[in-house]
Protein backbone atom coordinates (compact mmCIF):
# COMPACT_ATOMS: atom_id res chain seq x y z
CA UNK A 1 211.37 32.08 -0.77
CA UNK A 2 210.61 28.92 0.94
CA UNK A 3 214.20 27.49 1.97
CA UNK A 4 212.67 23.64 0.95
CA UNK A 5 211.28 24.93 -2.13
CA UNK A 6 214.65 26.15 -3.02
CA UNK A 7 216.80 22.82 -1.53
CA UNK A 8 214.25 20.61 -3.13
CA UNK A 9 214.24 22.71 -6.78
CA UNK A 10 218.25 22.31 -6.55
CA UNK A 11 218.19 18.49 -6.48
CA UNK A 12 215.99 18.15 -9.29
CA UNK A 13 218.02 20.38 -11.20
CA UNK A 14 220.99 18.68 -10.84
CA UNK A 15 219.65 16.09 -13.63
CA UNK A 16 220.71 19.09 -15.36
CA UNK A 17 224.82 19.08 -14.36
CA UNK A 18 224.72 15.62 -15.64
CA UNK A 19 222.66 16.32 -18.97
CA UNK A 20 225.57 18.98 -19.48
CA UNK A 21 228.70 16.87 -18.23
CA UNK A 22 227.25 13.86 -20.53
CA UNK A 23 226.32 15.81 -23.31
CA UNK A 24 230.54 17.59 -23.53
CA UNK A 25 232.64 15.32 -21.89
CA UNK A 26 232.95 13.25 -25.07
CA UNK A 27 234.14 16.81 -26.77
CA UNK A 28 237.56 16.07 -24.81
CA UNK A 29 237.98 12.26 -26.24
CA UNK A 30 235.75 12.27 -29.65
CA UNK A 31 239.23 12.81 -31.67
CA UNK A 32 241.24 10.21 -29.82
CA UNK A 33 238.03 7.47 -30.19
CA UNK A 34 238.08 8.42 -33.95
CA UNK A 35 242.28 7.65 -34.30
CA UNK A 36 242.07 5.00 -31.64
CA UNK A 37 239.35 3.02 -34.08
CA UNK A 38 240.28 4.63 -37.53
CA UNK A 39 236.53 6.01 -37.89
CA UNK A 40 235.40 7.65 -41.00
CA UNK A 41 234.07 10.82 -40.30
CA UNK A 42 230.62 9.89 -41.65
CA UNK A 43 230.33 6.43 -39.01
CA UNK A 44 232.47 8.86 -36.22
CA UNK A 45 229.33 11.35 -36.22
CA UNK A 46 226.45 9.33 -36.58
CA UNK A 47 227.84 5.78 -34.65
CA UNK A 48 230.05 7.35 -32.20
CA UNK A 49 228.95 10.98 -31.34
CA UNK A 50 225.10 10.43 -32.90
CA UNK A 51 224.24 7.48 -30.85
CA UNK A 52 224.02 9.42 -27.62
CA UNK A 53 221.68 12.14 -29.24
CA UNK A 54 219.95 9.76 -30.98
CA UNK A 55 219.28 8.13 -26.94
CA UNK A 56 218.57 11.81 -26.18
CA UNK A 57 215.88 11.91 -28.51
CA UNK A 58 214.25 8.29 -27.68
CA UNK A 59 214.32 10.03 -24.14
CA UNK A 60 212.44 12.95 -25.12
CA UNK A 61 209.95 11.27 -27.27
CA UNK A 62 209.02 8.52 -24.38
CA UNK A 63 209.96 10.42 -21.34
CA UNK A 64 206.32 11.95 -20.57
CA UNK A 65 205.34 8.68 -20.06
CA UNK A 66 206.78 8.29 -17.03
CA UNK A 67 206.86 11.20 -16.05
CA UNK A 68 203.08 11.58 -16.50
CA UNK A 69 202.39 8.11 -15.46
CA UNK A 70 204.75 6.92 -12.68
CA UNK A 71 205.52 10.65 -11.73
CA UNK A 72 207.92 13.44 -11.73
CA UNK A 73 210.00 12.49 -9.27
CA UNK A 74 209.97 8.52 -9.72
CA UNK A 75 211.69 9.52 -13.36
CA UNK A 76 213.87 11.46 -11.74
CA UNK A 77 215.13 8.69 -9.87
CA UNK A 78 215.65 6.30 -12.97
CA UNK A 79 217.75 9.22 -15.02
CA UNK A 80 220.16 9.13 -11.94
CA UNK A 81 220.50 5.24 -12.64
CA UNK A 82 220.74 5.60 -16.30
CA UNK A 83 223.79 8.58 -16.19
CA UNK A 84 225.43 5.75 -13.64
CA UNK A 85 225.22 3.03 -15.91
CA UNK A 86 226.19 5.24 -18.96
CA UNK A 87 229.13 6.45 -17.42
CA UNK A 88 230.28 2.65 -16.29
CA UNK A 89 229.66 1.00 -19.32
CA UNK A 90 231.34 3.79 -21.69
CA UNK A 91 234.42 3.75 -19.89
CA UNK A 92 234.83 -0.24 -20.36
CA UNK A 93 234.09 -0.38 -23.65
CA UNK A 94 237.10 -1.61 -26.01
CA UNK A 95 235.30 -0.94 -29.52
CA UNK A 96 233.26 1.80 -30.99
CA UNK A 97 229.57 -0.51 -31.01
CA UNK A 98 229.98 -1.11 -27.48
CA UNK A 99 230.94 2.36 -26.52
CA UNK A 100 227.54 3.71 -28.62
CA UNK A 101 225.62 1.36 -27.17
CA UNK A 102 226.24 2.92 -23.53
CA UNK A 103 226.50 6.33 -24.65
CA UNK A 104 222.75 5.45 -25.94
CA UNK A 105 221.88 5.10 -22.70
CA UNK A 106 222.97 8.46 -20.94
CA UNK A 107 221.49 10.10 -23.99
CA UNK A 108 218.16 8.52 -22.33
CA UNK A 109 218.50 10.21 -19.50
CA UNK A 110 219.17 13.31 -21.08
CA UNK A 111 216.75 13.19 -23.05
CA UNK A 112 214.11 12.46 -19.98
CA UNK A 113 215.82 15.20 -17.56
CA UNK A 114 214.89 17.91 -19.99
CA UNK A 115 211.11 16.99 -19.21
CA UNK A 116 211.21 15.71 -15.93
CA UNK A 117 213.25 17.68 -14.01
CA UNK A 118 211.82 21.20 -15.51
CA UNK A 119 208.01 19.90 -15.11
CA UNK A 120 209.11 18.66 -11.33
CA UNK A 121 210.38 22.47 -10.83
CA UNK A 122 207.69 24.61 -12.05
CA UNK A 123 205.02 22.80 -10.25
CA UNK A 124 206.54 23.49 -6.73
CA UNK A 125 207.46 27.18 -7.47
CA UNK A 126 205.76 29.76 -6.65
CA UNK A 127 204.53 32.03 -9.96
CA UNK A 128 206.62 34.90 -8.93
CA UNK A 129 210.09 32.82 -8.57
CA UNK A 130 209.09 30.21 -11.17
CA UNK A 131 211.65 32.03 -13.75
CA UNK A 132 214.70 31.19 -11.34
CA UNK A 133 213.88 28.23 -9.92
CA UNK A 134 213.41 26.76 -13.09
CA UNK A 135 216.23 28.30 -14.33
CA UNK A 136 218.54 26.09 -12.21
CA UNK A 137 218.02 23.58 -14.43
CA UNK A 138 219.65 25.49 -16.96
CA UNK A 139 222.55 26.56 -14.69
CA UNK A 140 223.49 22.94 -13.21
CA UNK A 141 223.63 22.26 -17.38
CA UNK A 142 226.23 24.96 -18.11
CA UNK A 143 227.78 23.97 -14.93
CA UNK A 144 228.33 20.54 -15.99
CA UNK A 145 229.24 21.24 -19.33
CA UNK A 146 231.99 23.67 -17.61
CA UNK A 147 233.31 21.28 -15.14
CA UNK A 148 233.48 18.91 -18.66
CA UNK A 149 235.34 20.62 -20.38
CA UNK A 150 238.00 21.29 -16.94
CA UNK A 151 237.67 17.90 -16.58
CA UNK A 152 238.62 16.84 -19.88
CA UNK A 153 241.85 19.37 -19.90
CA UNK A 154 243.17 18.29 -16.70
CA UNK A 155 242.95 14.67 -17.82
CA UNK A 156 244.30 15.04 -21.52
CA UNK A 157 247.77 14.24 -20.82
CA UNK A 158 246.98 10.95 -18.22
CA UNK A 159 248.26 8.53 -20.88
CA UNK A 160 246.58 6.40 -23.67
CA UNK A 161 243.67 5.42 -21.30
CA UNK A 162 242.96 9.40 -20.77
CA UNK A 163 239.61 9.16 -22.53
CA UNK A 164 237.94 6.33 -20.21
CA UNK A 165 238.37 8.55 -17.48
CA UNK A 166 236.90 11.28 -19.14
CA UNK A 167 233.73 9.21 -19.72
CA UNK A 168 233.88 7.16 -16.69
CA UNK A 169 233.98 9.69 -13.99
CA UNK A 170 230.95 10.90 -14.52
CA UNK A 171 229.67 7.57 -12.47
CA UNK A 172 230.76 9.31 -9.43
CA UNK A 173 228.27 12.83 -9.36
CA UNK A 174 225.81 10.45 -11.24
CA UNK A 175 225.18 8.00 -7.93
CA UNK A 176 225.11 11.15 -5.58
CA UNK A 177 222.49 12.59 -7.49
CA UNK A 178 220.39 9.69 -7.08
CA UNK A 179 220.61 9.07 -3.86
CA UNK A 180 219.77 13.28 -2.87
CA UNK A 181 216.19 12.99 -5.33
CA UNK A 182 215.04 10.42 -3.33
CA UNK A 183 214.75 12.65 -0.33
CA UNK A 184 212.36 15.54 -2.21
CA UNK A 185 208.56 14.69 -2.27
CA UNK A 186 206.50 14.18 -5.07
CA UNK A 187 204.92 17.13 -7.27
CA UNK A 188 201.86 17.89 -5.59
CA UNK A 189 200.26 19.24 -9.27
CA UNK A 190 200.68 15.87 -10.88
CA UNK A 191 199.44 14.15 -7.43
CA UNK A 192 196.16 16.13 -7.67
CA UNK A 193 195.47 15.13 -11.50
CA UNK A 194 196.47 11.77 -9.90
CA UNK A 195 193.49 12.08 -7.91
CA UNK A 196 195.67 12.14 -4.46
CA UNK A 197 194.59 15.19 -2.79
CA UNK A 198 195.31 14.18 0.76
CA UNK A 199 199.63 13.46 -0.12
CA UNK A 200 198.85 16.40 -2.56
CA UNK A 201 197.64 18.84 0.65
CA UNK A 202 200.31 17.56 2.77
CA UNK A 203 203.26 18.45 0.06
CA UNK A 204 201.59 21.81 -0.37
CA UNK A 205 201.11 22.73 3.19
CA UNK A 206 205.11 22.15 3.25
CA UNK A 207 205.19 24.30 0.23
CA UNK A 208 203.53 27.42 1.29
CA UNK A 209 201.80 27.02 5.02
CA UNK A 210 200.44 30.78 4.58
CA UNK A 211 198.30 29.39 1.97
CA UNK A 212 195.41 27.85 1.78
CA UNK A 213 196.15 24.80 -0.48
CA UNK A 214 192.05 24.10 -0.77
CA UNK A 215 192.36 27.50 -3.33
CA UNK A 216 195.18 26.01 -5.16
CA UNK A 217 193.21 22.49 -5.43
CA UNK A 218 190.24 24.21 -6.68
CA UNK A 219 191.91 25.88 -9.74
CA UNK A 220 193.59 22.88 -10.39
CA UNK A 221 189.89 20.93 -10.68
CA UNK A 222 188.46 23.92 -12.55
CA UNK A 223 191.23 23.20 -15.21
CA UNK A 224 190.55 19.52 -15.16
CA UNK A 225 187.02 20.06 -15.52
CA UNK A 226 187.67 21.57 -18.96
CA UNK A 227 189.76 18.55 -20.41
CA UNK A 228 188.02 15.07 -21.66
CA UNK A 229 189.16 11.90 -20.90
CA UNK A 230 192.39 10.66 -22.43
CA UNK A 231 193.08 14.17 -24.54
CA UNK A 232 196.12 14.72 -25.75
CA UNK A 233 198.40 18.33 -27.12
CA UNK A 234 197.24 17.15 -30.84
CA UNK A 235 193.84 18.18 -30.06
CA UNK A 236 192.71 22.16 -31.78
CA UNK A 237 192.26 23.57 -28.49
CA UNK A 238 196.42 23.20 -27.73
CA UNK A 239 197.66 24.26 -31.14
CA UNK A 240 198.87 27.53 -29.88
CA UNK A 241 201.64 25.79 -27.18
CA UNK A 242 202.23 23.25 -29.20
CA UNK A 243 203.54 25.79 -32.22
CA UNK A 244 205.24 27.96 -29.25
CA UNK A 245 206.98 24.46 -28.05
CA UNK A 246 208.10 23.67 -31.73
CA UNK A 247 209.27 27.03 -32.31
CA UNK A 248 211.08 27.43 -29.27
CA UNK A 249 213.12 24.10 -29.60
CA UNK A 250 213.69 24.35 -33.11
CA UNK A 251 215.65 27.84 -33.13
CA UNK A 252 217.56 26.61 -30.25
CA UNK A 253 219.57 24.47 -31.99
CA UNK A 254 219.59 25.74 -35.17
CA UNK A 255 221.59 28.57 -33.62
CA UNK A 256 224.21 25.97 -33.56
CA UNK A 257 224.79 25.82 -30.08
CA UNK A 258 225.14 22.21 -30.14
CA UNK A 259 227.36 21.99 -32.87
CA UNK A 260 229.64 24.47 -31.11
CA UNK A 261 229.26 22.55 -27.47
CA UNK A 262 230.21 19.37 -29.26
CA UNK A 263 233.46 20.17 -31.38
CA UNK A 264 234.54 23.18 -29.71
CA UNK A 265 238.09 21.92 -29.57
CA UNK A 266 237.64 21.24 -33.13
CA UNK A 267 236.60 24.21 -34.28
CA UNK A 268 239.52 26.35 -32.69
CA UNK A 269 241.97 24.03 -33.86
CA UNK A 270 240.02 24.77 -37.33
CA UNK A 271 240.45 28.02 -36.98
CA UNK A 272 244.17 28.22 -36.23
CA UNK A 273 244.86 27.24 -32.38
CA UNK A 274 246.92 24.29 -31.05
CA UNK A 275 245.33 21.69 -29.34
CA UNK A 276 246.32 22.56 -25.77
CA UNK A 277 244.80 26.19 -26.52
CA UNK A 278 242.04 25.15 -28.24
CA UNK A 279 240.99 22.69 -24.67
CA UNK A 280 241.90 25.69 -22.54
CA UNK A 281 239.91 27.97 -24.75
CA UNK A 282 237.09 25.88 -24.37
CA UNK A 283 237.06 26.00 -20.56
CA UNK A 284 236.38 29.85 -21.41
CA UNK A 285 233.68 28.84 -23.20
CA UNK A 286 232.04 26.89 -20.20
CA UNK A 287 232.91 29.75 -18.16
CA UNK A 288 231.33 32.57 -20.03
CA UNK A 289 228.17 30.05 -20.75
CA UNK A 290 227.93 29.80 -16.62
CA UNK A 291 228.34 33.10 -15.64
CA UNK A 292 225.80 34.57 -18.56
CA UNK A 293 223.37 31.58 -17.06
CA UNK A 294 223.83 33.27 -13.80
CA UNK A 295 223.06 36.82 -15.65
CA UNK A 296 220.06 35.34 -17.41
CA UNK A 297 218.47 33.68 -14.05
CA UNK A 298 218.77 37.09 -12.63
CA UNK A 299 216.75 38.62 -15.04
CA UNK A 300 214.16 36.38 -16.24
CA UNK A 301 211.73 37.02 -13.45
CA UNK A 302 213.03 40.84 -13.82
CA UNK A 303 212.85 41.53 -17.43
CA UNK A 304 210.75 38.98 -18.15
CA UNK A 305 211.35 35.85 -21.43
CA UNK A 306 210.51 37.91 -24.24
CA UNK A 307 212.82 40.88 -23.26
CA UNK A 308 215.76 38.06 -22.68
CA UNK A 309 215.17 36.43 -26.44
CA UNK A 310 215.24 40.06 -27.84
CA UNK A 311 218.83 40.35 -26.75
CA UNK A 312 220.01 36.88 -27.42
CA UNK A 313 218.59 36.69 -30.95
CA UNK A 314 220.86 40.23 -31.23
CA UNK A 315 223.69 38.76 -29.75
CA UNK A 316 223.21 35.27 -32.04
CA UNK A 317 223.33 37.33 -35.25
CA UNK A 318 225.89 39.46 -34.34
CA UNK A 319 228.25 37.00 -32.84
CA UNK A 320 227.60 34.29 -35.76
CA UNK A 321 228.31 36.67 -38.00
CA UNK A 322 231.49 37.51 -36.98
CA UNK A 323 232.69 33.96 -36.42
CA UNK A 324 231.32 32.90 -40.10
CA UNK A 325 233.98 36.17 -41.53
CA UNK A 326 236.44 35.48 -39.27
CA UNK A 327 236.60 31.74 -41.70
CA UNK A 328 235.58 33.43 -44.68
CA UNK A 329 238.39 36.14 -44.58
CA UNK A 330 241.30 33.84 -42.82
CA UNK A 331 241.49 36.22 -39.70
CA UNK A 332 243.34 35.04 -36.98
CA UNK A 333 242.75 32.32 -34.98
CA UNK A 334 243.21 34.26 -31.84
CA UNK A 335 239.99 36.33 -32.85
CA UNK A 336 237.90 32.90 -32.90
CA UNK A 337 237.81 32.45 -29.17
CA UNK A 338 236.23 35.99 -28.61
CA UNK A 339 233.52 35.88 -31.43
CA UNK A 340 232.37 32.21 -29.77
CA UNK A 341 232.77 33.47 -26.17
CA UNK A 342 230.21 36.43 -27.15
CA UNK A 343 227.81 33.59 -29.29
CA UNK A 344 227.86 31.75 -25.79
CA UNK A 345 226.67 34.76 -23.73
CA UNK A 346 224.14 35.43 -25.79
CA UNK A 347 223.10 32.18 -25.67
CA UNK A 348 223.25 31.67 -22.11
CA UNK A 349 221.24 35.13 -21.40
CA UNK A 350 218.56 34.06 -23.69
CA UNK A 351 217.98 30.44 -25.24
CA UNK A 352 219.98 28.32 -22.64
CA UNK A 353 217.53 30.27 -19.58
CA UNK A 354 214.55 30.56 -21.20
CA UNK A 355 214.25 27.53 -23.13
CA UNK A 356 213.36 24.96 -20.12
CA UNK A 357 211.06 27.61 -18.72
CA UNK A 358 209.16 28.52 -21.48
CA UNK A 359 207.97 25.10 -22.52
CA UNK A 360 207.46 24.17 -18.60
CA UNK A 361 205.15 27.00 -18.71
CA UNK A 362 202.62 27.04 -21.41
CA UNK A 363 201.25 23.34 -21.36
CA UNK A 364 198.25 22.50 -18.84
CA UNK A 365 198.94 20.49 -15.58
CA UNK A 366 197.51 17.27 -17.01
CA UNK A 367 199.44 17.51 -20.23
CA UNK A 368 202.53 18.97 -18.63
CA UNK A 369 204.81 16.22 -19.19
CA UNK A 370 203.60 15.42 -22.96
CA UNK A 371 204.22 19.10 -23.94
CA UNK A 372 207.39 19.12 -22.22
CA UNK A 373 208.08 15.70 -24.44
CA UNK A 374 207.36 17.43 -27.60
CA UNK A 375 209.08 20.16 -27.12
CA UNK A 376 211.74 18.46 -25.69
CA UNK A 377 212.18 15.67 -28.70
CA UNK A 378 211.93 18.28 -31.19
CA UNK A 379 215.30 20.13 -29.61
CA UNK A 380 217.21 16.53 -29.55
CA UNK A 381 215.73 15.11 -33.27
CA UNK A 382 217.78 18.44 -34.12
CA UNK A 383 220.36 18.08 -31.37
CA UNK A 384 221.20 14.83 -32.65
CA UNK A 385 220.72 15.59 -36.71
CA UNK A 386 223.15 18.98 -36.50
CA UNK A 387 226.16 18.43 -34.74
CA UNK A 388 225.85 14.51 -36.51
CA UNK A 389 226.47 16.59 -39.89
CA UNK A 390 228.91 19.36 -38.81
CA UNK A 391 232.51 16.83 -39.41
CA UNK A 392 230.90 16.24 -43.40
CA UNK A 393 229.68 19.88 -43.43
CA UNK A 394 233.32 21.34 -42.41
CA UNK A 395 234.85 19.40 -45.12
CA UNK A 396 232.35 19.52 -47.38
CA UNK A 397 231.36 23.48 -47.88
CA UNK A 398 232.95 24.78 -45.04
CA UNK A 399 232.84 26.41 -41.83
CA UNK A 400 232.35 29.68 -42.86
CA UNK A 401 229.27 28.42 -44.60
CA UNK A 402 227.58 26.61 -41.78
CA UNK A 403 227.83 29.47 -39.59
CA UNK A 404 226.50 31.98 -42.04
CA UNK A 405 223.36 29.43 -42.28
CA UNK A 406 223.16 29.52 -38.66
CA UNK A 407 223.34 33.63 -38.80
CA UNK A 408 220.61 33.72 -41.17
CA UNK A 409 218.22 31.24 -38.75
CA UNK A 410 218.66 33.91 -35.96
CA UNK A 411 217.04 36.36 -37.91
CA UNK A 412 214.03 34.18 -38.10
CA UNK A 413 213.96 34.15 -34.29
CA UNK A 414 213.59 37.31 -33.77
CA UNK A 415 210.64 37.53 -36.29
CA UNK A 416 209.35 34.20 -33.82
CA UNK A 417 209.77 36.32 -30.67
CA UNK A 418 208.24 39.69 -31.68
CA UNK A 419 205.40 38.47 -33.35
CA UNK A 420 204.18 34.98 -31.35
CA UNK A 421 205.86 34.37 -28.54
CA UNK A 422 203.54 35.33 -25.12
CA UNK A 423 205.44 36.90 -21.91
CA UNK A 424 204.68 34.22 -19.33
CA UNK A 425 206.67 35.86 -16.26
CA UNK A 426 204.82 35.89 -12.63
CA UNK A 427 201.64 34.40 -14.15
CA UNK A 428 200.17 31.09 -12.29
CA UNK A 429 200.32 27.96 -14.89
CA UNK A 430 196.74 27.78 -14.50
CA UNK A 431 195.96 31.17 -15.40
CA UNK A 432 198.67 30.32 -18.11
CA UNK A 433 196.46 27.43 -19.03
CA UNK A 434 193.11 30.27 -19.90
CA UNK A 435 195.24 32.41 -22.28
CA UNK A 436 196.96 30.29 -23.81
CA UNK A 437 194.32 27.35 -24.77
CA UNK A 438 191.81 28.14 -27.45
């Protein structure tokens, strides 16, 4: 593999350790926000922990915008800003409107990382390393969500101020990251439907000098030459990725990874553990999500996507399962950690790899960045409606209940990947483009 491929597909994924480290740190100071402002649990979820999904989704709906029309790596750019500013204003704020308000913002950069940053990726890997490379993404998430939660444990016990640096430090990898995407070039795919084939040759020649980037350019304008001016993935001809897209995002977080990310201190204390062991139990958690990340990059040019979602819907309905009995029948709590942990692998092997990829993958260079937005908002509107409802949902009918709904969702995957979902490993995204439009 090209060592600047590989350099360059490692600072665009880190928009993905700050999408995780955003999206968990506020796991670690969600309870003491709640006591410190006397929140109801309705106005907690959906002011104080929804507002940042709710930015996540904005920044999936909007983000293919720019990243379609200003460019992959110019968005790139503006996330790093956006994290910065998040992480600043959140640790100033001194009442719950003000804190949402910034929160809104990283959630916009979330939001836009999940379609940036994967689009950036897969249009500067080769076909037969696209899987891994793309996977990064995915890995610098887990990674941040795993530093988050270590984070948030070694700070618990600072003093009253303990959740502002939790938020707030976040500033720090947040400006590094900026400053490293400036130094990658631009995607030479979206520079050719730009119409800029000489910076587009130039990138590619860097890319792969043993290839001949006229051949590359010349698939590229045979795909163009089959669009119309100003299409977009509504039209009959895309119906098949945009249904794959939908799909895709929507089991994801109706497994209820989410919810679990979000109030995994919460749930083991629900389940019986103190709240020092239920923070050090959910370090385990971002452990076993980073190295099963690690597993799933690994495989997915190996094995393939299809073969990795075959084991994690197993491992979803198995795992669920287990953790919906273990509050059903009372077990104890010391049983809780191990039934997540294995949800989380199977998670990580499957859905957290795969996910990113996938939707990179099936959407035509042109349209790259508005797939990747559709897919993308669909997995936040959900992101941001689920783990908004799980504090009224635990109180309301229980645990036990929510877990057994997620359980029964799983199965439904696994119907989704054996009967429509495509194997897209070590295929070109044009070729992709032929089999997949109709």
């Amino acid at each position: 593999m090209n060592n600047k491929i590989l350099i360059w597909s490692i600072t665009a994924a880190l928009a993905g350790f700050l999408f995780g480290f955003d999206t968990v740190v506020i796991s670690g100071a969600e309870k003491k926000l709640q006591l410190l402002w006397g929140s109801s649990d309705m106005f907690h979820g959906a002011v104080v922990i929804g507002m940042a999904l709710w930015g996540t989704v904005v920044g999936a709906f909007f983000g293919g915008i720019p990243t379609n029309k200003l460019g992959r790596k110019t968005t790139l750019v503006w996330i790093g800003a956006l994290y910065t500013i998040s992480a600043v204003g959140s640790a100033l704020a001194n009442d719950p409107i003000t804190f949402a308000f910034f929160r809104f913002i990283g959630g916009l950069g979330v939001g836009a990382s999940t379609i940036a940053a994967p689009a950036y990726i897969s249009e500067i890997a080769p076909a037969k390393d696209r899987g891994k490379l793309v996977g990064l993404y995915q890995f610098n998430i887990v990674f941040g969500i795993l530093i988050a939660f270590l984070s948030n444990y070694l700070l618990n016990n600072i003093g009253e101020t303990a959740w502002r640096w939790m938020v707030g430090i976040e500033a720090i990898p947040a400006a590094i990251y900026t400053l490293f995407v400036l130094t990658v070039p631009k995607s030479p795919r979206w520079l050719l439907t730009k119409f800029r084939n000489s910076e587009a040759v130039s990138v590619l020649k860097i890319i792969n000098p043993n290839q001949d980037p006229e051949k590359l350019m010349m698939e590229i304008k045979d795909e163009m030459d089959n669009t119309v001016p100003n299409e977009n993935i509504f039209l009959k001809k895309y119906r098949y990725p945009l249904i794959l897209a939908f799909l895709i995002a929507f089991f994801n977080q109706f497994s209820g990874i989410n919810a679990l990310l979000y109030y995994a201190p919460r749930i083991l204390a629900e389940a019986g553990l103190e709240e020092s062991s239920a923070l050090l139990s959910s370090i385990g958690v971002g452990v076993t999500n980073l190295l099963f990340t690690l597993l799933g990059i690994f495989l997915i040019d190996r094995l393939g996507r299809k073969q990795l979602m075959y084991i994690c819907s197993c491992g979803y309905v198995i795992s669920l399962s287990l953790v919906s009995a273990a509050f059903f029948l009372n077990w104890e709590g010391s049983f809780m950690p191990f039934f997540l942990f294995l949800f989380i692998a199977a998670h990580a092997i499957g859905q957290g790899t795969v996910i990113w990829v996938f939707i990179s993958e099936i959407f035509p260079n042109h349209l790259r960045g508005s797939g990747q937005s559709f897919g993308s908002s669909v997995h936040w509107v959900l992101a941001a409606v689920v783990p908004s409802l799980v504090p009224v949902l635990f109180s309301t009918i229980g645990a036990g209940m929510v877990f057994l709904i997620f359980a029964i969702m799983m199965v439904f995957q696994l119907l989704f990947v054996a009967f429509m979902m495509p194997e897209t490993k070590g295929v070109s995204l044009e070729e992709l483009s032929k089999k997949l439009i109709k």
